[in-house]
ModelCIF file with pLDDT and N, C-alpha, C, O atoms, coordinates in Angstrom:
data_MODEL
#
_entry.id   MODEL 
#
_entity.id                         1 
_entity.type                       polymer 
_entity.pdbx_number_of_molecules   1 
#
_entity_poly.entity_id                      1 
_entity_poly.type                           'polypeptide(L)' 
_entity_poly.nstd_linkage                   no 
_entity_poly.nstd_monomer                   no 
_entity_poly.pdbx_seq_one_letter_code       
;(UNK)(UNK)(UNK)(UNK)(UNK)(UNK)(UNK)(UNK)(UNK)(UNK)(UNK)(UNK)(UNK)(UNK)(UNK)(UNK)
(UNK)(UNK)(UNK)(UNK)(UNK)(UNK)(UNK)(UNK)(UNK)(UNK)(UNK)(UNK)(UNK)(UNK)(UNK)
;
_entity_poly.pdbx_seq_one_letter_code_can   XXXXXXXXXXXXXXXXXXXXXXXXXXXXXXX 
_entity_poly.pdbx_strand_id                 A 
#
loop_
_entity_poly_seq.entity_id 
_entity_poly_seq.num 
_entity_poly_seq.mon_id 
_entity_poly_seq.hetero 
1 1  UNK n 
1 2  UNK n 
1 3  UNK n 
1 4  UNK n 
1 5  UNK n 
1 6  UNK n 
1 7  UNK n 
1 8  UNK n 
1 9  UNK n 
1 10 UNK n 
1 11 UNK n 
1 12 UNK n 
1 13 UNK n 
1 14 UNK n 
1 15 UNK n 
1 16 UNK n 
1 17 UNK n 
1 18 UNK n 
1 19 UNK n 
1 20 UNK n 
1 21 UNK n 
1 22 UNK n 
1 23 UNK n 
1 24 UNK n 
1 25 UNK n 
1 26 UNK n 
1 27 UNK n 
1 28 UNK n 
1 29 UNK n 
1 30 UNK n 
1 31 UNK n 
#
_struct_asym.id          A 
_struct_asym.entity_id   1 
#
loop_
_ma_qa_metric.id 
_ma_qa_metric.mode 
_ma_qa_metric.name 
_ma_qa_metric.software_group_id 
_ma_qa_metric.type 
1 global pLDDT . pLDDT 
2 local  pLDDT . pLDDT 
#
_ma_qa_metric_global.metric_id      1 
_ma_qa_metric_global.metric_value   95.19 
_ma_qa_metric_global.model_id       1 
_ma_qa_metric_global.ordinal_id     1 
#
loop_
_ma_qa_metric_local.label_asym_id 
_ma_qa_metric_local.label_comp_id 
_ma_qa_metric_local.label_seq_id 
_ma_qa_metric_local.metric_id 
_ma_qa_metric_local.metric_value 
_ma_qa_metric_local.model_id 
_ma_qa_metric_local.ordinal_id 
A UNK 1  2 94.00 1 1  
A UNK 2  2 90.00 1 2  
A UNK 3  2 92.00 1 3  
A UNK 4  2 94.00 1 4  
A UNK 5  2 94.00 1 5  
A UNK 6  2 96.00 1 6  
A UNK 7  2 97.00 1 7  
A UNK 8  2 98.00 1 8  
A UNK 9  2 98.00 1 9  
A UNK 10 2 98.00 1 10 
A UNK 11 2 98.00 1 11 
A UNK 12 2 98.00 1 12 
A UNK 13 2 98.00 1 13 
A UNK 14 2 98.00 1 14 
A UNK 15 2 97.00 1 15 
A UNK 16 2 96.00 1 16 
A UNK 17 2 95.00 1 17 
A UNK 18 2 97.00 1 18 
A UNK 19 2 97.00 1 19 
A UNK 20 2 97.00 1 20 
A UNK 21 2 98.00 1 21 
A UNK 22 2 98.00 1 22 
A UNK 23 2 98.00 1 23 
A UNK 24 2 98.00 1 24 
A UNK 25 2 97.00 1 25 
A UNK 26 2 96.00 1 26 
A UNK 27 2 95.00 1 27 
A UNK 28 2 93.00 1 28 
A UNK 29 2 89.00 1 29 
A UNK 30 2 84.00 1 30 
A UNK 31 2 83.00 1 31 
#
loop_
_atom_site.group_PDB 
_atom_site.id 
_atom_site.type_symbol 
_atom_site.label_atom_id 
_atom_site.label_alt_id 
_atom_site.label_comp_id 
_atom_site.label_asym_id 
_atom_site.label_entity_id 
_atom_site.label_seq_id 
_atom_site.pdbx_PDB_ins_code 
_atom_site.Cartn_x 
_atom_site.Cartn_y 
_atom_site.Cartn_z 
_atom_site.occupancy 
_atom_site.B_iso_or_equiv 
_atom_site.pdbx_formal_charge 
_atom_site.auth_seq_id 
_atom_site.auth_comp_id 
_atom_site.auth_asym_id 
_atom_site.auth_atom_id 
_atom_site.pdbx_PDB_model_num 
ATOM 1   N N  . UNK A 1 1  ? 106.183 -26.467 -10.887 1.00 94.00 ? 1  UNK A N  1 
ATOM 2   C CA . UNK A 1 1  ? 105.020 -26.928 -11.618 1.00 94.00 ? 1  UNK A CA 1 
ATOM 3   C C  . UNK A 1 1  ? 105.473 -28.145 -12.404 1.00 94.00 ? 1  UNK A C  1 
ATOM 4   O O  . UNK A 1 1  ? 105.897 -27.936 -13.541 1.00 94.00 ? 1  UNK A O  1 
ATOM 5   N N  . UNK A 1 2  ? 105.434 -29.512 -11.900 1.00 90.00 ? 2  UNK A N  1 
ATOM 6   C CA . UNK A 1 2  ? 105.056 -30.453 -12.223 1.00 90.00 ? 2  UNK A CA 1 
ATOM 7   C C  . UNK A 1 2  ? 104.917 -30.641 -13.827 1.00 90.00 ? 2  UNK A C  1 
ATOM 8   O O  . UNK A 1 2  ? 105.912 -31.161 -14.333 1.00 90.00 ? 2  UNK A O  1 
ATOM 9   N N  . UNK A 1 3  ? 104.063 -30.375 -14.556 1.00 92.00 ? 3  UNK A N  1 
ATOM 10  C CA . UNK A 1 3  ? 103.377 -30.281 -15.438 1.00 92.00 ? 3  UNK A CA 1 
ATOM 11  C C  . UNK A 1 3  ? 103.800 -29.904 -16.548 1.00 92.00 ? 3  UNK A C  1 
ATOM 12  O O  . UNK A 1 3  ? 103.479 -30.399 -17.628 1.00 92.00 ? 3  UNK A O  1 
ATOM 13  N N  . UNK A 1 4  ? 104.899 -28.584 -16.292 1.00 94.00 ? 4  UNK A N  1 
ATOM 14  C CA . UNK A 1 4  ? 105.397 -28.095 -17.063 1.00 94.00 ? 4  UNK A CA 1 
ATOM 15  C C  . UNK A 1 4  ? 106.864 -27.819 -16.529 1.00 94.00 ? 4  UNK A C  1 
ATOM 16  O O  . UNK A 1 4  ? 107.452 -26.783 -16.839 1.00 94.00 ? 4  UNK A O  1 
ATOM 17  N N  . UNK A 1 5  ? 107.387 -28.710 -15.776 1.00 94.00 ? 5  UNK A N  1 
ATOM 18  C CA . UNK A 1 5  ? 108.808 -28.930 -15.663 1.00 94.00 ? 5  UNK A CA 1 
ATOM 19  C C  . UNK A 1 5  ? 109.544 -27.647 -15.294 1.00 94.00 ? 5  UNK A C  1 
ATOM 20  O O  . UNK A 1 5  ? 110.693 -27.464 -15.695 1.00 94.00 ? 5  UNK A O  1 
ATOM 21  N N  . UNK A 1 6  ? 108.944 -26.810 -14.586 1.00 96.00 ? 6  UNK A N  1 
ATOM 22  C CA . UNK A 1 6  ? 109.560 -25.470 -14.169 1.00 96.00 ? 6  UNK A CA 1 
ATOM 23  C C  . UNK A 1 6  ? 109.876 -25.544 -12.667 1.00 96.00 ? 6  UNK A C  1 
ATOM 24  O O  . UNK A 1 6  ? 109.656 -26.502 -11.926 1.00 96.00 ? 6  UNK A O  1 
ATOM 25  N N  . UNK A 1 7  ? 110.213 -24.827 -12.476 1.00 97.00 ? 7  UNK A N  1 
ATOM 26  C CA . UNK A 1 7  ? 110.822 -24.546 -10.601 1.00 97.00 ? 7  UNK A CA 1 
ATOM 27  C C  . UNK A 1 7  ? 111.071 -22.989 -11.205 1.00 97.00 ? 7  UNK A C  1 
ATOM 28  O O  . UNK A 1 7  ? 111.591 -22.538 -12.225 1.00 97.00 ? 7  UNK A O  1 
ATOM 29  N N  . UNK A 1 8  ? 110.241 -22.266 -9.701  1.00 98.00 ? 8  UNK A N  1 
ATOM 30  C CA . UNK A 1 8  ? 110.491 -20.578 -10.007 1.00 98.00 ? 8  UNK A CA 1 
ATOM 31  C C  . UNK A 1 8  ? 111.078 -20.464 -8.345  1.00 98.00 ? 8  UNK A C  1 
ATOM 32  O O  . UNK A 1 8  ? 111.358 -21.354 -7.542  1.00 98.00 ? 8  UNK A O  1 
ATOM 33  N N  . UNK A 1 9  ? 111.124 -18.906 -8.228  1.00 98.00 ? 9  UNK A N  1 
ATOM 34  C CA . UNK A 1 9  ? 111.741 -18.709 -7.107  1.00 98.00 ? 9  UNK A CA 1 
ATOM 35  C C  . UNK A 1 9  ? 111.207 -17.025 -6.689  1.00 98.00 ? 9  UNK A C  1 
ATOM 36  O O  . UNK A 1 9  ? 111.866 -15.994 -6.822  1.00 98.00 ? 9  UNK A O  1 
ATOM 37  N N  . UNK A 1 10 ? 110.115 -17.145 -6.274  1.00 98.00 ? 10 UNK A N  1 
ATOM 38  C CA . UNK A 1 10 ? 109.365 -15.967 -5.919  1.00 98.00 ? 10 UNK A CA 1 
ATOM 39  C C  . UNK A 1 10 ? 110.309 -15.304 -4.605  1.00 98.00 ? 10 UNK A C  1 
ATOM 40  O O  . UNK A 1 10 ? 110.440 -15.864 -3.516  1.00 98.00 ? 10 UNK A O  1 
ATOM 41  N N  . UNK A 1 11 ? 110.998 -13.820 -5.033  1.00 98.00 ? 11 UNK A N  1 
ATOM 42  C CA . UNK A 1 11 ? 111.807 -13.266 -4.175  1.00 98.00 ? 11 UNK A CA 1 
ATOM 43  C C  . UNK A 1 11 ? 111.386 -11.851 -3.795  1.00 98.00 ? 11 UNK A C  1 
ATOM 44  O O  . UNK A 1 11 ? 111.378 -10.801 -4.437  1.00 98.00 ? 11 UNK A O  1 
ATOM 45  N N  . UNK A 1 12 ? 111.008 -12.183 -2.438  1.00 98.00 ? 12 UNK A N  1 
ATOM 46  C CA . UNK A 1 12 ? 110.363 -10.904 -1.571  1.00 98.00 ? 12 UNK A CA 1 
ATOM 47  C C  . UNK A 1 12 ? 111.314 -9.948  -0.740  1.00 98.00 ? 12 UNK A C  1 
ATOM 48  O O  . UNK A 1 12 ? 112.192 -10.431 -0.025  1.00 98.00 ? 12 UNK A O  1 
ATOM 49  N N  . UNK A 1 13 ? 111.151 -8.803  -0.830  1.00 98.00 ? 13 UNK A N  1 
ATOM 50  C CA . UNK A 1 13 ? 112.149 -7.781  0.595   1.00 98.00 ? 13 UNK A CA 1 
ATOM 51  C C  . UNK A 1 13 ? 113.514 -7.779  0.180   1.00 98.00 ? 13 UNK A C  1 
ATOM 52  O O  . UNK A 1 13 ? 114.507 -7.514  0.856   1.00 98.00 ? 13 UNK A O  1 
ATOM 53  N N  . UNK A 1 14 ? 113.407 -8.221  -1.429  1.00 98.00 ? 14 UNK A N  1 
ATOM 54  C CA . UNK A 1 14 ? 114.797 -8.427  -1.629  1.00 98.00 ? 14 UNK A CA 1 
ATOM 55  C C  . UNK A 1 14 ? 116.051 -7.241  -0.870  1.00 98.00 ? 14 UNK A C  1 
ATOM 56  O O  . UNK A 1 14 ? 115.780 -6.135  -0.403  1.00 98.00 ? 14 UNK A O  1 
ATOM 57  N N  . UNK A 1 15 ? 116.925 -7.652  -0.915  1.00 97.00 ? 15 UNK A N  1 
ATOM 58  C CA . UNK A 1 15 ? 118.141 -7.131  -0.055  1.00 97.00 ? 15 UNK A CA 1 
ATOM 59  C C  . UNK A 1 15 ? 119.196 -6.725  -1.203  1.00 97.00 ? 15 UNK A C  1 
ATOM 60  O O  . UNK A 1 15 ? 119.202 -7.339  -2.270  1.00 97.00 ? 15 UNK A O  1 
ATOM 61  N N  . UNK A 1 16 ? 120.400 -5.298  -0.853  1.00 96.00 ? 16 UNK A N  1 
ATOM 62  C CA . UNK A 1 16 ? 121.305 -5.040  -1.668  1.00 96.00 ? 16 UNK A CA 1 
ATOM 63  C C  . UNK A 1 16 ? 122.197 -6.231  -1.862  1.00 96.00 ? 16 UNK A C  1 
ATOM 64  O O  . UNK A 1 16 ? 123.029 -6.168  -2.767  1.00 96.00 ? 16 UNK A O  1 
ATOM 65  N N  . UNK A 1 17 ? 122.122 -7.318  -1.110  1.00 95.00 ? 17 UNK A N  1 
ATOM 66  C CA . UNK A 1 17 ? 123.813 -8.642  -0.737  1.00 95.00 ? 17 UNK A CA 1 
ATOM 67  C C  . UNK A 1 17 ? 122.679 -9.589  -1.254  1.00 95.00 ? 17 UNK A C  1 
ATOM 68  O O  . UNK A 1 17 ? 122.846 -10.664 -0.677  1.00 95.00 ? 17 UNK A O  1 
ATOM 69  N N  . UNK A 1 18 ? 121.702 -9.652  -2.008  1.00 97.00 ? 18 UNK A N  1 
ATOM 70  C CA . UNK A 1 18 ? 120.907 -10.519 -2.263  1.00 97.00 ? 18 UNK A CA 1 
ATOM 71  C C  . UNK A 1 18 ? 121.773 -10.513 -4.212  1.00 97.00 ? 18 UNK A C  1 
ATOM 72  O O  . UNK A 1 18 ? 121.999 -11.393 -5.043  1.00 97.00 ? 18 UNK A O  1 
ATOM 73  N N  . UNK A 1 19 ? 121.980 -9.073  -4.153  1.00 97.00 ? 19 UNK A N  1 
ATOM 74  C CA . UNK A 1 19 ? 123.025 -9.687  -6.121  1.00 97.00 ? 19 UNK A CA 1 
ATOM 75  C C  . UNK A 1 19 ? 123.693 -10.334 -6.496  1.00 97.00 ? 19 UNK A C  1 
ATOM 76  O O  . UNK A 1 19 ? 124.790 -10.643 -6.030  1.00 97.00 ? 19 UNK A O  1 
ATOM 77  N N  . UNK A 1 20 ? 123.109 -10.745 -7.568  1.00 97.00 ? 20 UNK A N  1 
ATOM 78  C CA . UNK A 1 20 ? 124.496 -11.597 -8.156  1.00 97.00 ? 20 UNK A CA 1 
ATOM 79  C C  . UNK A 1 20 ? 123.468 -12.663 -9.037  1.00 97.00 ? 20 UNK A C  1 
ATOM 80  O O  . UNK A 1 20 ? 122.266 -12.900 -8.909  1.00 97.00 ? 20 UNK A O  1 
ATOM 81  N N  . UNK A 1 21 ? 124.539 -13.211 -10.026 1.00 98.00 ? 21 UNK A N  1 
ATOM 82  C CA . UNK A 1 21 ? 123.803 -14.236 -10.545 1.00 98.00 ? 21 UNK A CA 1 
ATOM 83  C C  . UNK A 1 21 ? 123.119 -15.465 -10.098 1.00 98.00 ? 21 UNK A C  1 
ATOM 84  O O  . UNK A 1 21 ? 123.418 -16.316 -9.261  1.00 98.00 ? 21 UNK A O  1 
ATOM 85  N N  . UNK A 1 22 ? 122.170 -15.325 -10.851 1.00 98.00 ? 22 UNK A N  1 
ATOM 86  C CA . UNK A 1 22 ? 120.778 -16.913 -10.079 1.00 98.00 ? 22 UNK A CA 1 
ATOM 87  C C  . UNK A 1 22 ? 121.034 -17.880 -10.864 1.00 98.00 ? 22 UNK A C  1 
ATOM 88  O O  . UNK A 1 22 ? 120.805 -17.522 -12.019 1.00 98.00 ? 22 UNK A O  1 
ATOM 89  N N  . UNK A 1 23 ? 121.530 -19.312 -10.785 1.00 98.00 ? 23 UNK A N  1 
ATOM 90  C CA . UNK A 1 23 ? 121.687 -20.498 -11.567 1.00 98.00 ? 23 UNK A CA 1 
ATOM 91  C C  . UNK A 1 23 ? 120.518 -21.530 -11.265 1.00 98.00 ? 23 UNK A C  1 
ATOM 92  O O  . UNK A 1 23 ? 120.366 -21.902 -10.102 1.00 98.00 ? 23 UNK A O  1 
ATOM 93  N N  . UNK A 1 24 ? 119.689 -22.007 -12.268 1.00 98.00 ? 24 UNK A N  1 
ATOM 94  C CA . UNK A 1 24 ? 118.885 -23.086 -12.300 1.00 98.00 ? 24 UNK A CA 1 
ATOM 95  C C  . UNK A 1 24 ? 119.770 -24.385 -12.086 1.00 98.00 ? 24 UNK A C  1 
ATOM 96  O O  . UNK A 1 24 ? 120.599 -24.578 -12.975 1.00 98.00 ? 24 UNK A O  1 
ATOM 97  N N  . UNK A 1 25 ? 119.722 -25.442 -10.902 1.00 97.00 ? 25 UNK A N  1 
ATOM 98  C CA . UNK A 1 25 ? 120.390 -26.313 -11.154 1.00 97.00 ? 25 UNK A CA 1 
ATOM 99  C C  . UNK A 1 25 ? 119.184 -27.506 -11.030 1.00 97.00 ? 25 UNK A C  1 
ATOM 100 O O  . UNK A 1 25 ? 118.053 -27.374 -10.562 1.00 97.00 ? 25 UNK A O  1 
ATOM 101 N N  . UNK A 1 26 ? 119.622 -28.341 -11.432 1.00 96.00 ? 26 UNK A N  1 
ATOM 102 C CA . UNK A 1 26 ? 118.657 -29.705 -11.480 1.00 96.00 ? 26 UNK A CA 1 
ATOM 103 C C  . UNK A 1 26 ? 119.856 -30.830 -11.021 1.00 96.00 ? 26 UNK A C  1 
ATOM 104 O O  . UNK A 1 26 ? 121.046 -30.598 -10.808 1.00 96.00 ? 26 UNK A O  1 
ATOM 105 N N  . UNK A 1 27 ? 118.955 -32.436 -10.924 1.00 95.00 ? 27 UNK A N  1 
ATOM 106 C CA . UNK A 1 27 ? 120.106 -33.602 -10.249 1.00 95.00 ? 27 UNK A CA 1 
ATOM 107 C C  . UNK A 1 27 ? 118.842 -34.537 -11.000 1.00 95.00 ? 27 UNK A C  1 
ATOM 108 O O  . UNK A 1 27 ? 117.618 -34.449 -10.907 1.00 95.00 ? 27 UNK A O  1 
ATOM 109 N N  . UNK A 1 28 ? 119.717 -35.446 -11.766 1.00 93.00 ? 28 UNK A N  1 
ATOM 110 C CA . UNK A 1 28 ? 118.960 -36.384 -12.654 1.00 93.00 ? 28 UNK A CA 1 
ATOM 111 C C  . UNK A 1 28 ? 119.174 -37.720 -12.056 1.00 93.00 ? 28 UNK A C  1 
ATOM 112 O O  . UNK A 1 28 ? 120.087 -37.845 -11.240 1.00 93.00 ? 28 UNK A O  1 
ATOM 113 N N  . UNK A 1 29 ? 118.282 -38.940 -12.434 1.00 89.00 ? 29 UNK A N  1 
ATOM 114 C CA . UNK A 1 29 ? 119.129 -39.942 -12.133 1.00 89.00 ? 29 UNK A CA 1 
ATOM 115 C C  . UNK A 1 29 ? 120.059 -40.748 -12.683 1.00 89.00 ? 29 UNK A C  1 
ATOM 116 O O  . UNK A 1 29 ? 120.718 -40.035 -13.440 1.00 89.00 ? 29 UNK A O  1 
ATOM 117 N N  . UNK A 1 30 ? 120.423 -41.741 -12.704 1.00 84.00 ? 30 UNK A N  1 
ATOM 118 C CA . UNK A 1 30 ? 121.139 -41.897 -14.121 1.00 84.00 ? 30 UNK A CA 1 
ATOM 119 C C  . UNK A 1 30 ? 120.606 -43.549 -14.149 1.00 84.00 ? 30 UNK A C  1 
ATOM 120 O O  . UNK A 1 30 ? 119.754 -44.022 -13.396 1.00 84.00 ? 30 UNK A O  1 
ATOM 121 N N  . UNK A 1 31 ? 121.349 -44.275 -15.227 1.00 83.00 ? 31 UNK A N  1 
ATOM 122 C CA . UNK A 1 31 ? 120.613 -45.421 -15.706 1.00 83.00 ? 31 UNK A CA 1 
ATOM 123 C C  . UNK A 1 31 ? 121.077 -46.790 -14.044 1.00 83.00 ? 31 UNK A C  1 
ATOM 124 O O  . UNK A 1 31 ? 120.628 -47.936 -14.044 1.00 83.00 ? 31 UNK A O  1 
#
């Protein structure tokens, strides 16, 4: 969402090898 600068990650059928920690990453530009 644009708008409000979010990114989600809707996770279906999840799986047992699906654990572990989830990291938000982003890539900026620079000057």
């Amino acid at each position: 969402d644009n708008s409000k600068n979010t990114v989600f990650l809707q996770m279906d059928s999840l799986k047992p090898e699906d654990t572990g920690v989830y990291y938000c990453n982003v890539w900026v530009r620079g000057k």
